[in-house]
Protein backbone atom coordinates (compact mmCIF):
# COMPACT_ATOMS: atom_id res chain seq x y z
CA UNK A 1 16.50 -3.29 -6.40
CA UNK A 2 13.10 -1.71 -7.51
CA UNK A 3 10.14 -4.33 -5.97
CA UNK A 4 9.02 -6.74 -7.94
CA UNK A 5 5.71 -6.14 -7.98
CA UNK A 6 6.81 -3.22 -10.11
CA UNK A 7 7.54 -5.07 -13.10
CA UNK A 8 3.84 -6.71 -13.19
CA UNK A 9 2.06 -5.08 -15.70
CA UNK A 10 -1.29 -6.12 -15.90
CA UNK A 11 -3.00 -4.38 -13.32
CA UNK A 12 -5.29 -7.10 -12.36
CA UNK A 13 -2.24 -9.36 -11.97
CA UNK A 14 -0.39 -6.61 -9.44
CA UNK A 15 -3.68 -6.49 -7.68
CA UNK A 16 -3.70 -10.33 -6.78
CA UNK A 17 -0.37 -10.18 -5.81
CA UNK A 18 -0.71 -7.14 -3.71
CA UNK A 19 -3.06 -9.62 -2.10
CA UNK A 20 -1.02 -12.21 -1.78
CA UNK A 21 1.87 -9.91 -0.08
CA UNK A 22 -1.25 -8.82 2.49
CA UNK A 23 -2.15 -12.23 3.68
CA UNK A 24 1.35 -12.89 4.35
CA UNK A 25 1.92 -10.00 5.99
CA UNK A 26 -1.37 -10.48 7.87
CA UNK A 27 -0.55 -14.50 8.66
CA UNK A 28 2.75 -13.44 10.09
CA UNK A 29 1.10 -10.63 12.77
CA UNK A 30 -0.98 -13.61 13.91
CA UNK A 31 -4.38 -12.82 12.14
CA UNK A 32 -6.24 -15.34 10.46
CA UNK A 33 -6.96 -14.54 6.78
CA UNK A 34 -9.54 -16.17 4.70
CA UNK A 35 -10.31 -15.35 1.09
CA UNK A 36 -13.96 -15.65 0.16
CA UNK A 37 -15.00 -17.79 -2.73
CA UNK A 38 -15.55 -16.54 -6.11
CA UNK A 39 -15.06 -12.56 -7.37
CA UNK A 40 -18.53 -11.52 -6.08
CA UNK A 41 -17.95 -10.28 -2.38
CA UNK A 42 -17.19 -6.64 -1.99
CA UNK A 43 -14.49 -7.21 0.23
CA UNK A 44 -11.01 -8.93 -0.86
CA UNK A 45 -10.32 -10.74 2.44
CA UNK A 46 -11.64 -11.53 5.85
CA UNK A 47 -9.36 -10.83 9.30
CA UNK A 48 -10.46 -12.81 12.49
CA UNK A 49 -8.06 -11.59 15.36
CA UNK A 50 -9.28 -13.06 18.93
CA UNK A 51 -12.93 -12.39 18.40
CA UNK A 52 -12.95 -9.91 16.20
CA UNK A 53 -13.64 -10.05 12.49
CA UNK A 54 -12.65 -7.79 9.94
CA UNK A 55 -13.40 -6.78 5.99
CA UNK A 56 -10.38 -5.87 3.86
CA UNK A 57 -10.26 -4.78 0.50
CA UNK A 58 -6.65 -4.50 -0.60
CA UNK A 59 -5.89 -1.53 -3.43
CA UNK A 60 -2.43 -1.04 -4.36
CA UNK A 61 -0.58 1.66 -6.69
CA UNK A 62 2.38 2.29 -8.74
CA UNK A 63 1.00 5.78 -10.02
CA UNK A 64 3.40 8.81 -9.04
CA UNK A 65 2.24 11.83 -8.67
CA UNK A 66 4.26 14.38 -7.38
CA UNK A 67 5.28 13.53 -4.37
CA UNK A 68 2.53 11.18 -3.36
CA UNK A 69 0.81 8.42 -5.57
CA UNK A 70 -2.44 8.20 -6.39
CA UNK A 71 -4.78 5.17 -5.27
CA UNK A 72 -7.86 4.14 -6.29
CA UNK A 73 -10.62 2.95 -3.92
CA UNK A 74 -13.54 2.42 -5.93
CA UNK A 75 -15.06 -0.73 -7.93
CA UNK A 76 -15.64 0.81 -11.22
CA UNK A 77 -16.69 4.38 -10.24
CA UNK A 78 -18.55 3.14 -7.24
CA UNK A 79 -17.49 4.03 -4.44
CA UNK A 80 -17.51 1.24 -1.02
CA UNK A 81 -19.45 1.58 1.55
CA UNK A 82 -19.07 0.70 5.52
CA UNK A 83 -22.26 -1.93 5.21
CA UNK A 84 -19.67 -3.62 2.34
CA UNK A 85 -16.24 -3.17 4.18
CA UNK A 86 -14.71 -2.16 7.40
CA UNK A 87 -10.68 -1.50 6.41
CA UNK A 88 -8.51 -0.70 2.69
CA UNK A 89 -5.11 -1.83 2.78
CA UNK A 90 -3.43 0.51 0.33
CA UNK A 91 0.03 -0.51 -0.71
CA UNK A 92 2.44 1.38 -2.12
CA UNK A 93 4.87 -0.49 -4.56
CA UNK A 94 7.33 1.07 -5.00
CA UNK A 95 8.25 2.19 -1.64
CA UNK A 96 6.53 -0.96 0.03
CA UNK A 97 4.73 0.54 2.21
CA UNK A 98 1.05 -0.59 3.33
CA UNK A 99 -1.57 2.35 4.65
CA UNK A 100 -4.40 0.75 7.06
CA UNK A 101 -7.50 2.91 6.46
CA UNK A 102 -10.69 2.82 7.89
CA UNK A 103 -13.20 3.56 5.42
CA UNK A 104 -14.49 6.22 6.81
CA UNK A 105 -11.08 8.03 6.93
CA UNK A 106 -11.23 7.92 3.29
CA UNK A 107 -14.79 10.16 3.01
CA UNK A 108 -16.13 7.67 -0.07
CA UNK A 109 -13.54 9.32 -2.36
CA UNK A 110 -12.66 8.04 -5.17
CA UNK A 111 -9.00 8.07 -4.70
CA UNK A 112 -6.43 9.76 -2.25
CA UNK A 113 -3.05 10.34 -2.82
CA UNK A 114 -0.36 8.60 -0.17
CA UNK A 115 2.78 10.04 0.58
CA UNK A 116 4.99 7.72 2.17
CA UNK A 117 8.07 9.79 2.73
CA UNK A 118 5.98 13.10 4.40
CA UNK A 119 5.70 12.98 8.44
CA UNK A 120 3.26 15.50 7.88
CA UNK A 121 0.79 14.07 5.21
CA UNK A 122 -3.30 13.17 5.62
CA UNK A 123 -2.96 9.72 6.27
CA UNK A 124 0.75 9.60 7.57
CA UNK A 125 -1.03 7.88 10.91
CA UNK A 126 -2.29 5.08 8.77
CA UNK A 127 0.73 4.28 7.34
CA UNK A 128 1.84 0.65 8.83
CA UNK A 129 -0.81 0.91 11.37
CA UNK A 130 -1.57 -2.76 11.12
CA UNK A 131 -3.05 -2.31 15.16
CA UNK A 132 -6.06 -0.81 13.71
CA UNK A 133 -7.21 -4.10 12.50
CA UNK A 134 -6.76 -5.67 15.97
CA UNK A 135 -9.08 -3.52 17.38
């Protein structure tokens, strides 16, 4: 069975329940999540692990390409900046998989193409490295 996030078509829709499938994910390795109020922060969601507090912004993709897919991690053309967030959680739909980049493994690109089923890709030590945000 294909996941269901798949079969949301409204991208803005996927994108809050991307979200949603983070702070679970997140709630059940013990972080706590909060959401900020409003649409106006730069960041999607807040990690506080021990003592240490974290900036998420959560992308997620359904766009093939190849053998990768393509994900975008800018806010209309504008790229984010480390003063705005510290970590994207990149999710990739249909193979449910979740990337844990630091933003400045990313270079301020635009978008990057993940490929989840390559042991030899760019970000292949990102992939499921949810201990990144621990630290």
């Amino acid at each position: 069975m294909k996941n269901p996030g798949m079969y949301i078509r409204h991208p803005k829709a996927r994108g809050e329940w991307a979200e949603l499938r983070f702070m679970t994910r997140a709630t059940e390795l013990n972080f706590i999540v909060a959401k900020p109020w409003g649409d106006s922060a730069p960041f999607d969601l807040a990690l506080l692990y021990r003592r240490l507090f974290v900036r998420v912004q959560v992308k997620c993709t359904i766009f093939h390409r190849g053998n990768s897919y393509k994900c975008h991690l800018d806010s209309n053309g504008v790229p984010y900046r480390p003063t705005q967030i510290d970590f994207f959680a990149a999710y990739v739909i249909p193979t449910d998989t979740w990337y844990i980049l630091p933003i400045k493994a990313t270079h301020h690109q635009p978008d990057i193409l993940l490929t989840p089923h390559s042991k030899n890709a760019k970000y292949e030590k990102y992939k499921e490295a949810w201990h990144l945000l621990k630290r």
